[in-house]
N, C-alpha and C. Protein backbone atom coordinates (compact mmCIF):
# COMPACT_ATOMS: atom_id res chain seq x y z
N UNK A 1 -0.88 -1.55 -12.62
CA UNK A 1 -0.43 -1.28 -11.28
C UNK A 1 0.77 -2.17 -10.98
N UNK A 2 1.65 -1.40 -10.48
CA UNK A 2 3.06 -2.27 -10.25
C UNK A 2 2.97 -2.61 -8.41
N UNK A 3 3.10 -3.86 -7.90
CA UNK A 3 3.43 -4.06 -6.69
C UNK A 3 4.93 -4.34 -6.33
N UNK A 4 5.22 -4.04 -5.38
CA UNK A 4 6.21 -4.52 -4.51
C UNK A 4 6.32 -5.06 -3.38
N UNK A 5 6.47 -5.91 -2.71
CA UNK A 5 6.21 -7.04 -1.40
C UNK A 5 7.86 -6.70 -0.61
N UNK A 6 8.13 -6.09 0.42
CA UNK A 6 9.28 -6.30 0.91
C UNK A 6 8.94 -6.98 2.39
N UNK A 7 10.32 -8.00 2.47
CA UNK A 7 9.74 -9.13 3.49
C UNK A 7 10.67 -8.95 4.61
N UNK A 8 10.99 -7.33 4.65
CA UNK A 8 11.49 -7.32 6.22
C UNK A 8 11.22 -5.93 6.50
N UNK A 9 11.05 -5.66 7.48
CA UNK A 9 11.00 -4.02 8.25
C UNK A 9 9.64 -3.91 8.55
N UNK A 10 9.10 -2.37 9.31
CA UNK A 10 7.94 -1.42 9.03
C UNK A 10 6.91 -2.00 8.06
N UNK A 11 7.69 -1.88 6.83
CA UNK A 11 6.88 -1.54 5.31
C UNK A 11 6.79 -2.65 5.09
N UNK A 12 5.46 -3.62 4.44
CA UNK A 12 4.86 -4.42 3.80
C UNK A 12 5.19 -5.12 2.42
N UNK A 13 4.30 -3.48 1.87
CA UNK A 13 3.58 -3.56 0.33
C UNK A 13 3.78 -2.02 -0.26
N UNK A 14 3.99 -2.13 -1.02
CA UNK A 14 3.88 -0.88 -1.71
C UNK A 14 3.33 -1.14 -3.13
N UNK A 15 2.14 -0.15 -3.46
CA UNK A 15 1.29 -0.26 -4.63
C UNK A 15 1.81 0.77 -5.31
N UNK A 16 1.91 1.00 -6.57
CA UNK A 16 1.82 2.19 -7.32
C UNK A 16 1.17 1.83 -8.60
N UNK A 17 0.61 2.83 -9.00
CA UNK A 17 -0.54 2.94 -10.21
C UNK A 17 0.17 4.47 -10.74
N UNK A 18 0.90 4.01 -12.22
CA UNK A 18 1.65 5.23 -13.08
C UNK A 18 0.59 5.81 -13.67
N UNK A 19 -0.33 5.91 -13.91
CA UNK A 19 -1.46 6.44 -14.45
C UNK A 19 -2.11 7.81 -13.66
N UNK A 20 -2.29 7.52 -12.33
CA UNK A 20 -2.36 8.52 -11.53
C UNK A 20 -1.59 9.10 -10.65
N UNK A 21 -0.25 8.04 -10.93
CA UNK A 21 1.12 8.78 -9.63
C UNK A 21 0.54 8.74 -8.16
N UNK A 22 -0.10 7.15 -8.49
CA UNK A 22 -0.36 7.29 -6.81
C UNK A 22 0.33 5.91 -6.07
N UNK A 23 0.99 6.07 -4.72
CA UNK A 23 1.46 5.62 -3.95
C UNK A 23 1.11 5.00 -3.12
N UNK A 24 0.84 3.68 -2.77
CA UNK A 24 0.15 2.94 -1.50
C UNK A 24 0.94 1.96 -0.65
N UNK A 25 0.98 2.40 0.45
CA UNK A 25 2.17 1.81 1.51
C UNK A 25 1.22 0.95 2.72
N UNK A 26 1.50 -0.37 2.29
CA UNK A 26 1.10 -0.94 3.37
C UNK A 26 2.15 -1.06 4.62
N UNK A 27 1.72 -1.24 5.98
CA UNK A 27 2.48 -1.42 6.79
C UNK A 27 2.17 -2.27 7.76
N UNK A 28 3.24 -2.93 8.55
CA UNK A 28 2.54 -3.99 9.34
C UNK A 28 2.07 -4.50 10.40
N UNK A 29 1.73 -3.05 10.76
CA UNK A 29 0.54 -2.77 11.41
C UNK A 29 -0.64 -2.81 11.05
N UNK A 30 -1.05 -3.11 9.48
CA UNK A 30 -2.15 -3.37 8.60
C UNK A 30 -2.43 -1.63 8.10
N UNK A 31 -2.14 -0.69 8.40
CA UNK A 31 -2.57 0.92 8.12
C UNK A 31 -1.90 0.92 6.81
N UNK A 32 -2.46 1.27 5.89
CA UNK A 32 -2.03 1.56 4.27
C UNK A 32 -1.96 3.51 4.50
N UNK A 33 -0.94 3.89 4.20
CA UNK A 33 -1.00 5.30 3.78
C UNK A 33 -0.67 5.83 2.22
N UNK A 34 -1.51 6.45 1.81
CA UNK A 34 -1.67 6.64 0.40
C UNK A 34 -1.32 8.15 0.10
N UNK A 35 0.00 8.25 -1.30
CA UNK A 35 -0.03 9.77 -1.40
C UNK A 35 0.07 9.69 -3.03
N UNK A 36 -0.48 11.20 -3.31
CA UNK A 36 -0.72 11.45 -4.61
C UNK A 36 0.53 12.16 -5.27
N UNK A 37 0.46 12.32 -6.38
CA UNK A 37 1.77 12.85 -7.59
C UNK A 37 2.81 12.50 -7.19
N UNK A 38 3.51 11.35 -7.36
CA UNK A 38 4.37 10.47 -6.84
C UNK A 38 4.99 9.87 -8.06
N UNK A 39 6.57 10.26 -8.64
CA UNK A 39 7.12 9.94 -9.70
C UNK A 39 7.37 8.86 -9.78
N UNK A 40 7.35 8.05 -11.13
CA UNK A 40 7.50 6.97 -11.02
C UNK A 40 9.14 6.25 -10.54
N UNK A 41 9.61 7.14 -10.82
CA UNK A 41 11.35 7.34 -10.07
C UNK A 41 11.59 7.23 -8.46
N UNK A 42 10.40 7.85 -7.97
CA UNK A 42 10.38 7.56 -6.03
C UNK A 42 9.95 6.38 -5.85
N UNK A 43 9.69 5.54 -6.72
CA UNK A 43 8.35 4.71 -6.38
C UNK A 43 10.06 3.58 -6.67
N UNK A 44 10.14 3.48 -7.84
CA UNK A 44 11.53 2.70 -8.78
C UNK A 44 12.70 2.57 -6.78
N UNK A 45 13.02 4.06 -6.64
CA UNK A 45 14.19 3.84 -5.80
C UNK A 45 13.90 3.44 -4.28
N UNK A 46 12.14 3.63 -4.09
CA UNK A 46 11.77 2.76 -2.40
C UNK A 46 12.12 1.98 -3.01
N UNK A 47 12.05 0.88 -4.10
CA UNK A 47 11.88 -0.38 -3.97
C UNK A 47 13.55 -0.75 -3.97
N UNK A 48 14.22 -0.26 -4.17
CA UNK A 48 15.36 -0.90 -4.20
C UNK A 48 16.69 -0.27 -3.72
N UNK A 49 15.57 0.55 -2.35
CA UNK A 49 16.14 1.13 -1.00
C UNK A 49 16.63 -0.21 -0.18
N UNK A 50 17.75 0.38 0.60
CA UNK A 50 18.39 -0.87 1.02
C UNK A 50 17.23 -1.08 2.91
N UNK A 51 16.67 0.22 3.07
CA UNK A 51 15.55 0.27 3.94
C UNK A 51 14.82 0.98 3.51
N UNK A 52 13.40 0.49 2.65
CA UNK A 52 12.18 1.56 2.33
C UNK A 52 11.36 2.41 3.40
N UNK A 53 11.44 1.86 4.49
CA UNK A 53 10.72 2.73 5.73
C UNK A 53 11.24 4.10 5.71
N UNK A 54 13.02 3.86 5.77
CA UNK A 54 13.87 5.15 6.15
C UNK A 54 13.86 6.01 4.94
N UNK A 55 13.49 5.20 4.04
CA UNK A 55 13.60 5.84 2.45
C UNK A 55 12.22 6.91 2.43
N UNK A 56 11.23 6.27 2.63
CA UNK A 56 9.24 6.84 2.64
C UNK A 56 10.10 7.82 3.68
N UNK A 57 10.18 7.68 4.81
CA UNK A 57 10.41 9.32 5.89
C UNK A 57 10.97 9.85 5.41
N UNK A 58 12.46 9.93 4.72
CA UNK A 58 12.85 10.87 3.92
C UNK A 58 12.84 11.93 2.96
N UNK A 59 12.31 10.61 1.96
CA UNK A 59 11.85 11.26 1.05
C UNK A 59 10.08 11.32 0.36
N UNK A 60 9.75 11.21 1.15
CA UNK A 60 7.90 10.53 0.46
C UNK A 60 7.42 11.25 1.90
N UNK A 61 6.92 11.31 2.76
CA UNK A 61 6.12 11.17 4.27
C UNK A 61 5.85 13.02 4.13
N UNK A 62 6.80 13.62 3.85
CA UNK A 62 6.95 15.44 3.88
C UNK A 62 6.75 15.94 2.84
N UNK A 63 7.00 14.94 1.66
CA UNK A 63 7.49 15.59 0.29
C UNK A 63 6.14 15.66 -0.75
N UNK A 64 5.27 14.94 -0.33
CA UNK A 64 4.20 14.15 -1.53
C UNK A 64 2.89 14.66 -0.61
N UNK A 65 1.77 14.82 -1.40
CA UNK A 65 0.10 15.11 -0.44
C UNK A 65 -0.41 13.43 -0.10
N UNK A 66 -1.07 13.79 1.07
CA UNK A 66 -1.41 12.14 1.24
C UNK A 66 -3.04 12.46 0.30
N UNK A 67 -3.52 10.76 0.14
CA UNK A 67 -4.63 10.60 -0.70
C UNK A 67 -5.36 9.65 0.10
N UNK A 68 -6.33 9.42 -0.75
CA UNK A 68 -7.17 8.06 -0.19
C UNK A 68 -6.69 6.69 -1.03
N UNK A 69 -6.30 5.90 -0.11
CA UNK A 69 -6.13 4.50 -0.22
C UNK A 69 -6.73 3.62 -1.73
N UNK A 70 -6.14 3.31 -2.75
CA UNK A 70 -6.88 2.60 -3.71
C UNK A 70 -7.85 1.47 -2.99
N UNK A 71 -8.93 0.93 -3.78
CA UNK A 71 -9.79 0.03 -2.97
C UNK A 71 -9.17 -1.24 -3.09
N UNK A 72 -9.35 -1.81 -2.06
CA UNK A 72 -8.46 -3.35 -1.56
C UNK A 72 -8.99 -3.98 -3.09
N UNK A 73 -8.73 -5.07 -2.97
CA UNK A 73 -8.77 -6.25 -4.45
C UNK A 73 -9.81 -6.92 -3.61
N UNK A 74 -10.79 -7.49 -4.56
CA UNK A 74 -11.63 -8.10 -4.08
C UNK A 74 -11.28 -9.29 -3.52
N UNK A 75 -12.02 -10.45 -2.91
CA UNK A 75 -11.47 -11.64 -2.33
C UNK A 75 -11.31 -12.59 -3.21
N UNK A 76 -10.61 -12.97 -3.01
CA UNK A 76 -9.89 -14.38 -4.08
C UNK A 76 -11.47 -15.59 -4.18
N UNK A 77 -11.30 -16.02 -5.40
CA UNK A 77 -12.40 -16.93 -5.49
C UNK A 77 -12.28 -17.89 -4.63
N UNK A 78 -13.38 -18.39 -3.76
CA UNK A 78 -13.76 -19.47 -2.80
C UNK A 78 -13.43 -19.32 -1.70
N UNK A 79 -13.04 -17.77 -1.33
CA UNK A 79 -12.41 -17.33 0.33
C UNK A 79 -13.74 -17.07 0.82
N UNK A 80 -14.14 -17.03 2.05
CA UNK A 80 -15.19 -16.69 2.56
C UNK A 80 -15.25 -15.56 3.65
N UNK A 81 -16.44 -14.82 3.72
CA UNK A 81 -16.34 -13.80 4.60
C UNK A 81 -16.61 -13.77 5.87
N UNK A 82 -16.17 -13.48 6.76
CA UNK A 82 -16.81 -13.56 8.30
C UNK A 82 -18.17 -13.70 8.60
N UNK A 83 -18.76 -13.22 8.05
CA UNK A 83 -20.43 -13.44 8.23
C UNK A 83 -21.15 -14.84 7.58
N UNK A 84 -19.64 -15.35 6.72
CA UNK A 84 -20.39 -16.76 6.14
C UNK A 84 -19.87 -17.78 7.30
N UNK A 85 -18.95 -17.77 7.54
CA UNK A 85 -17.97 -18.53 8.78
C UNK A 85 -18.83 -18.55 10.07
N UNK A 86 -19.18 -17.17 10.51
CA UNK A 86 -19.86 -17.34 11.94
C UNK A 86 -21.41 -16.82 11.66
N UNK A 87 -22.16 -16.76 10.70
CA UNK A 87 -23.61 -16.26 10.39
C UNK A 87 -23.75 -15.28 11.37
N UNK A 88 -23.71 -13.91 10.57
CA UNK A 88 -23.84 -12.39 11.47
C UNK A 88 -25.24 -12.07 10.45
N UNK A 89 -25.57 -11.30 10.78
CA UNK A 89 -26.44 -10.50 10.51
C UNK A 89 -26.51 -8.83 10.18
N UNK A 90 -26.82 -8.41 9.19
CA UNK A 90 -26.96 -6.71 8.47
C UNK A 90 -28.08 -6.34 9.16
N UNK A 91 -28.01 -6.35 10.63
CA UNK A 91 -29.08 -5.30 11.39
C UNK A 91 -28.78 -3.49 10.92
């Protein structure tokens, strides 16, 4: 899986996995939108769009089927979860 981190605009993160041609756009608003059969060539020129937001509406948002979101990465060793921090309960 190839990432990309861009540290200004809309857009976040962008995931892609060449194996399944799938696309994952974080945004920072925290909403990830995910689309399927996605060349590895769209994926190559968001990243080194001079604005990937305007780039995804263009060309990705109309053009590609949306999918379901790959599953987040698990938590980094020794991070803790909200329920260890404030003791919740699985009622």
């Amino acid at each position: 899986m190839t990432i990309k981190v861009f540290t200004s605009g809309r857009l976040r993160k962008a995931q892609y996995d060449p194996s399944s041609q799938q696309l994952d756009l974080h945004w920072d608003n925290r909403a990830v939108t995910a689309y399927k059969h996605v060349p590895q060539e769209v994926f190559r020129r968001l990243c080194s769009a001079p604005n990937p937001a305007t780039y995804w509406e263009d060309r990705i948002a109309e053009e590609y089927p949306k999918g379901t979101p790959m599953a987040a990465e698990p938590p980094a060793a020794g991070t803790k979860d909200l329920r260890d921090l404030f003791g919740g309960t699985d009622d």
